[in-house]
Protein backbone atom coordinates (compact mmCIF):
# COMPACT_ATOMS: atom_id res chain seq x y z
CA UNK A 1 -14.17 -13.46 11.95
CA UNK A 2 -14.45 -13.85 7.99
CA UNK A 3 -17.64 -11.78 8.04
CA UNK A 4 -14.82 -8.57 9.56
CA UNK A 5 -12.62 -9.87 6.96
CA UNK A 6 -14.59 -9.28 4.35
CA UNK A 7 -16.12 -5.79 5.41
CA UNK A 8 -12.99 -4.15 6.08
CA UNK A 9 -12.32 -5.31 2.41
CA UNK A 10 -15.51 -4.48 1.44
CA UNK A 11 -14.90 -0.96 3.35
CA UNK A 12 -11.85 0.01 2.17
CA UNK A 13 -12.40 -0.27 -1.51
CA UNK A 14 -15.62 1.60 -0.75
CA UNK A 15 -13.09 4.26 0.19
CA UNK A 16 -14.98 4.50 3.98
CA UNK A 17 -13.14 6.65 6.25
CA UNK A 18 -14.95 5.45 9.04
CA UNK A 19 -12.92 2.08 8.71
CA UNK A 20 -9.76 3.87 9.74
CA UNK A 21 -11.19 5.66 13.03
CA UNK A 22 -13.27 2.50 14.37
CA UNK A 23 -10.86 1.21 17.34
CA UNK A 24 -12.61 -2.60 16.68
CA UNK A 25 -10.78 -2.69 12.87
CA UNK A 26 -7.35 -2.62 14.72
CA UNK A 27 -7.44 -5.45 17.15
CA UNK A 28 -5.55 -8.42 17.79
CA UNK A 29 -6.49 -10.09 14.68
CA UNK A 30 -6.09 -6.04 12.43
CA UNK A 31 -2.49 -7.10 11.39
CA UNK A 32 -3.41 -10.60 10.01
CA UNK A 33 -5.91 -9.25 7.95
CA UNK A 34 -4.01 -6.75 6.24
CA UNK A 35 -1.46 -9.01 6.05
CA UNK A 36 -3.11 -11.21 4.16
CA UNK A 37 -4.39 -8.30 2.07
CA UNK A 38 -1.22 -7.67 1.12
CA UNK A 39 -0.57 -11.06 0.01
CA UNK A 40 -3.80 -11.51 -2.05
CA UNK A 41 -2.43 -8.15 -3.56
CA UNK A 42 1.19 -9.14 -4.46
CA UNK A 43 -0.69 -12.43 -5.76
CA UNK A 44 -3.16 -10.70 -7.53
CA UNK A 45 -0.81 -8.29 -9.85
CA UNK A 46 1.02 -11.76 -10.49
CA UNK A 47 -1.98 -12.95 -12.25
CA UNK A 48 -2.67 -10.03 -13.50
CA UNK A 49 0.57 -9.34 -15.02
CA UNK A 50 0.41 -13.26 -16.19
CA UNK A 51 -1.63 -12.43 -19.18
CA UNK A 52 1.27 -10.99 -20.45
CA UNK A 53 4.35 -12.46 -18.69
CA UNK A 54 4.87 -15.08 -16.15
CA UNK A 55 5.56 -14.12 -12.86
CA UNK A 56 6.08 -15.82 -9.97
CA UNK A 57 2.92 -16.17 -7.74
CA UNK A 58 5.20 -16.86 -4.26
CA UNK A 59 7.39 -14.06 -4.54
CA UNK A 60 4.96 -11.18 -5.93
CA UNK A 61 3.29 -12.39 -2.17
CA UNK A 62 6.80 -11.72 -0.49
CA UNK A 63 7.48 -9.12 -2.71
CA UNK A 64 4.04 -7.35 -1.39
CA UNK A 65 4.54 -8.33 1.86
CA UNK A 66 7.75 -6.45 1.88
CA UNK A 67 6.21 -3.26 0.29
CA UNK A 68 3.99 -3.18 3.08
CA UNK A 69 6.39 -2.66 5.52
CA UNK A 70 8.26 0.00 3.50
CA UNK A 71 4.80 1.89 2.47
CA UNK A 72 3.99 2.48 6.43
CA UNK A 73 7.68 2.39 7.53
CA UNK A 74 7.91 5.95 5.38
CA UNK A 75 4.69 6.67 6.06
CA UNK A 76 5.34 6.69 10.11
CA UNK A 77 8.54 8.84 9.44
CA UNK A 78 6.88 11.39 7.17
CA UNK A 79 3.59 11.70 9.06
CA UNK A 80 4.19 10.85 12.84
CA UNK A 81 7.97 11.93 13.38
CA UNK A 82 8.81 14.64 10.84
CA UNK A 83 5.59 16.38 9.71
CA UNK A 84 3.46 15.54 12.47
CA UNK A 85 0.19 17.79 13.81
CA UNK A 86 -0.32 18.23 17.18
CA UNK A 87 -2.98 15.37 17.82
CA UNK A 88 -0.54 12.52 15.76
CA UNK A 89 0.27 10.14 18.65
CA UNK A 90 0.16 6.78 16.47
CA UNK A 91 2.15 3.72 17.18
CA UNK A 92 3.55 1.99 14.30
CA UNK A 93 1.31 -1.49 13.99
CA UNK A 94 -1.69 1.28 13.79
CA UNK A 95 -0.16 2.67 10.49
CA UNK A 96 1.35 -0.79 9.20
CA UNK A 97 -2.36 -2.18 9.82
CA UNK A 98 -3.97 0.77 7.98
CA UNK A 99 -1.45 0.41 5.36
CA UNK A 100 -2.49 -2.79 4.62
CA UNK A 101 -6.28 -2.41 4.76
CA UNK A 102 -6.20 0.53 2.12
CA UNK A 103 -4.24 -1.90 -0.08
CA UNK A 104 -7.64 -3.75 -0.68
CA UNK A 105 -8.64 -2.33 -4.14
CA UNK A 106 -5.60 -4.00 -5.09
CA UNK A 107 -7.59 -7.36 -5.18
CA UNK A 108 -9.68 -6.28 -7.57
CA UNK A 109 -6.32 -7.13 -10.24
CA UNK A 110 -7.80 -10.55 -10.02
CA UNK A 111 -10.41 -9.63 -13.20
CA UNK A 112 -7.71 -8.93 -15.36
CA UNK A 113 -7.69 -12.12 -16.97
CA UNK A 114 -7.11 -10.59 -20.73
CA UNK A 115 -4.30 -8.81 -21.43
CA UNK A 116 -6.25 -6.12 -22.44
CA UNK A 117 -7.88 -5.75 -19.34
CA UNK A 118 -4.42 -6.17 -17.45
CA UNK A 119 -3.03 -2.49 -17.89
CA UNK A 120 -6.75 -0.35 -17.46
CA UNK A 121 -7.41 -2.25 -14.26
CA UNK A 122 -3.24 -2.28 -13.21
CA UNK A 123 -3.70 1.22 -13.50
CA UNK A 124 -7.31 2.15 -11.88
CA UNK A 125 -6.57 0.20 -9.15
CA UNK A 126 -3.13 1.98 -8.25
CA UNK A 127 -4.57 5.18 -7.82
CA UNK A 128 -7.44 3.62 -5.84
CA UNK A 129 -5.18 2.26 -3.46
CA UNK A 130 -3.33 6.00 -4.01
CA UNK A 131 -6.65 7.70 -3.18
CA UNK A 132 -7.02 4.89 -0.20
CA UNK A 133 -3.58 4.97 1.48
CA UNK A 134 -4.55 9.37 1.50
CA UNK A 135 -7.88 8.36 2.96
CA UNK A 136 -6.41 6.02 5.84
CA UNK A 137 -3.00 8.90 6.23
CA UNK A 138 -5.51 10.84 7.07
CA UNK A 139 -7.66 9.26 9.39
CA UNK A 140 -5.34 7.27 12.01
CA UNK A 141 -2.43 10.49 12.30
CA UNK A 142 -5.41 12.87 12.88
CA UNK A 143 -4.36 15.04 9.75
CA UNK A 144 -6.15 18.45 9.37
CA UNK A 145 -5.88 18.92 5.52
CA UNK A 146 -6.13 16.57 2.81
CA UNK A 147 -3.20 18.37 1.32
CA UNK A 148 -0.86 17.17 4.21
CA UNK A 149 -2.28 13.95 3.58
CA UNK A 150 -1.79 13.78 0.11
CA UNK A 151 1.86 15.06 0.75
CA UNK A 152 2.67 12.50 3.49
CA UNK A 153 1.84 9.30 0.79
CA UNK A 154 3.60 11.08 -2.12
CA UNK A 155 6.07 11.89 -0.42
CA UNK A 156 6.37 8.48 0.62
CA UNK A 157 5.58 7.08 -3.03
CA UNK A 158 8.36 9.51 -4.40
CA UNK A 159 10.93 8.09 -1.83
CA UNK A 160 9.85 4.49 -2.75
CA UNK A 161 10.01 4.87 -6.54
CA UNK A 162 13.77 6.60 -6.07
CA UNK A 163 15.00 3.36 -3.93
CA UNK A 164 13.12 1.07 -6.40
CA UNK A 165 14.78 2.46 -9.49
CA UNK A 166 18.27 3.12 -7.98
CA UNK A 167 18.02 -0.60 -6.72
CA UNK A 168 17.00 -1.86 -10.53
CA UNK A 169 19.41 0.27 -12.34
CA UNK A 170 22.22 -0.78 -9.89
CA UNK A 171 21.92 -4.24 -11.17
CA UNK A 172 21.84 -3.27 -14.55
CA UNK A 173 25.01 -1.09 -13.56
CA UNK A 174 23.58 1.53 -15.53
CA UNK A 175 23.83 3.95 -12.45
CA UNK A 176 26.23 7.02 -13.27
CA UNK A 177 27.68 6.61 -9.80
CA UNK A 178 28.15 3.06 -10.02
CA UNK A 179 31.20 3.71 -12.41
CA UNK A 180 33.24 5.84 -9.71
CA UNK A 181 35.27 4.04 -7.51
């Protein structure tokens, strides 16, 4: 069971395609493991972003956990019941599995343990997980172009980075509309 573990890690950073059409990746145990992808990743930009603040380890693990779920929650909308093609027939713990699998490059964050590493390998390893949530898009909703793909994540991403930054400048009250009432 480790030995999977590790080669759908080993996979998805590898950027394999394959991973994402093999029906054996997304048994019974294919929602554990990119679970706990997800939490290595959350725990791994903590210690990344250590070297140059403290963060805290537990909730950059909650914190990822609950990025997950919003990465393939938009993801599902977008792909399978707005923009679909005619062969996307995907049920949700498909994408939320394949979410978390192409979050593996993420784990590479652990070797940035200077702070001048910490922002090179923050960055490279954002738009490998970029490139590999495009990759897995893709693969399980049966996507014809790489363009649709591509649209469907940054779409997504673009969604995602409104919320996030309407959520932080709401408790900074530095939103225009938070002075009319």
């Amino acid at each position: 069971m480790f030995g999977e573990f590790l080669s759908i890690i080993v996979r998805s950073i590898k950027l394999d395609k394959t991973l994402y059409k093999e029906n054996k990746n997304f048994g019974e145990a294919s929602v554990y493991f990119a679970g706990i992808i997800m939490i290595l990743d959350g725990i791994a930009g903590a210690v990344a972003a250590n070297t140059v603040i403290k963060t805290a380890v537990a909730m950059s693990g909650l914190t990822a956990i609950l990025t997950w779920f919003v990465w393939a929650l938009f993801i599902y909308v977008i792909g399978v019941k707005i923009f679909p093609d005619k062969d996307t027939k995907v049920p949700f713990k498909k994408v939320l599995t394949a979410v978390g699998f192409a979050h593996a490059p993420g784990l590479l964050r652990f070797f940035a343990v200077t702070p001048d590493l910490m922002i090179p390998i923050i960055f490279l390893t954002q738009f490998w997980i970029f490139a590999s949530l495009i990759i897995c898009t893709k693969q399980i909703l049966n996507l014809k172009s790489n363009f649709k793909s591509f649209g469907v994540v940054f779409l997504s991403f673009l969604i995602i980075a409104f919320l996030s930054i309407s959520f932080v400048m709401s408790k900074m009250n530095a939103l225009p509309i938070s002075n009319i009432s």
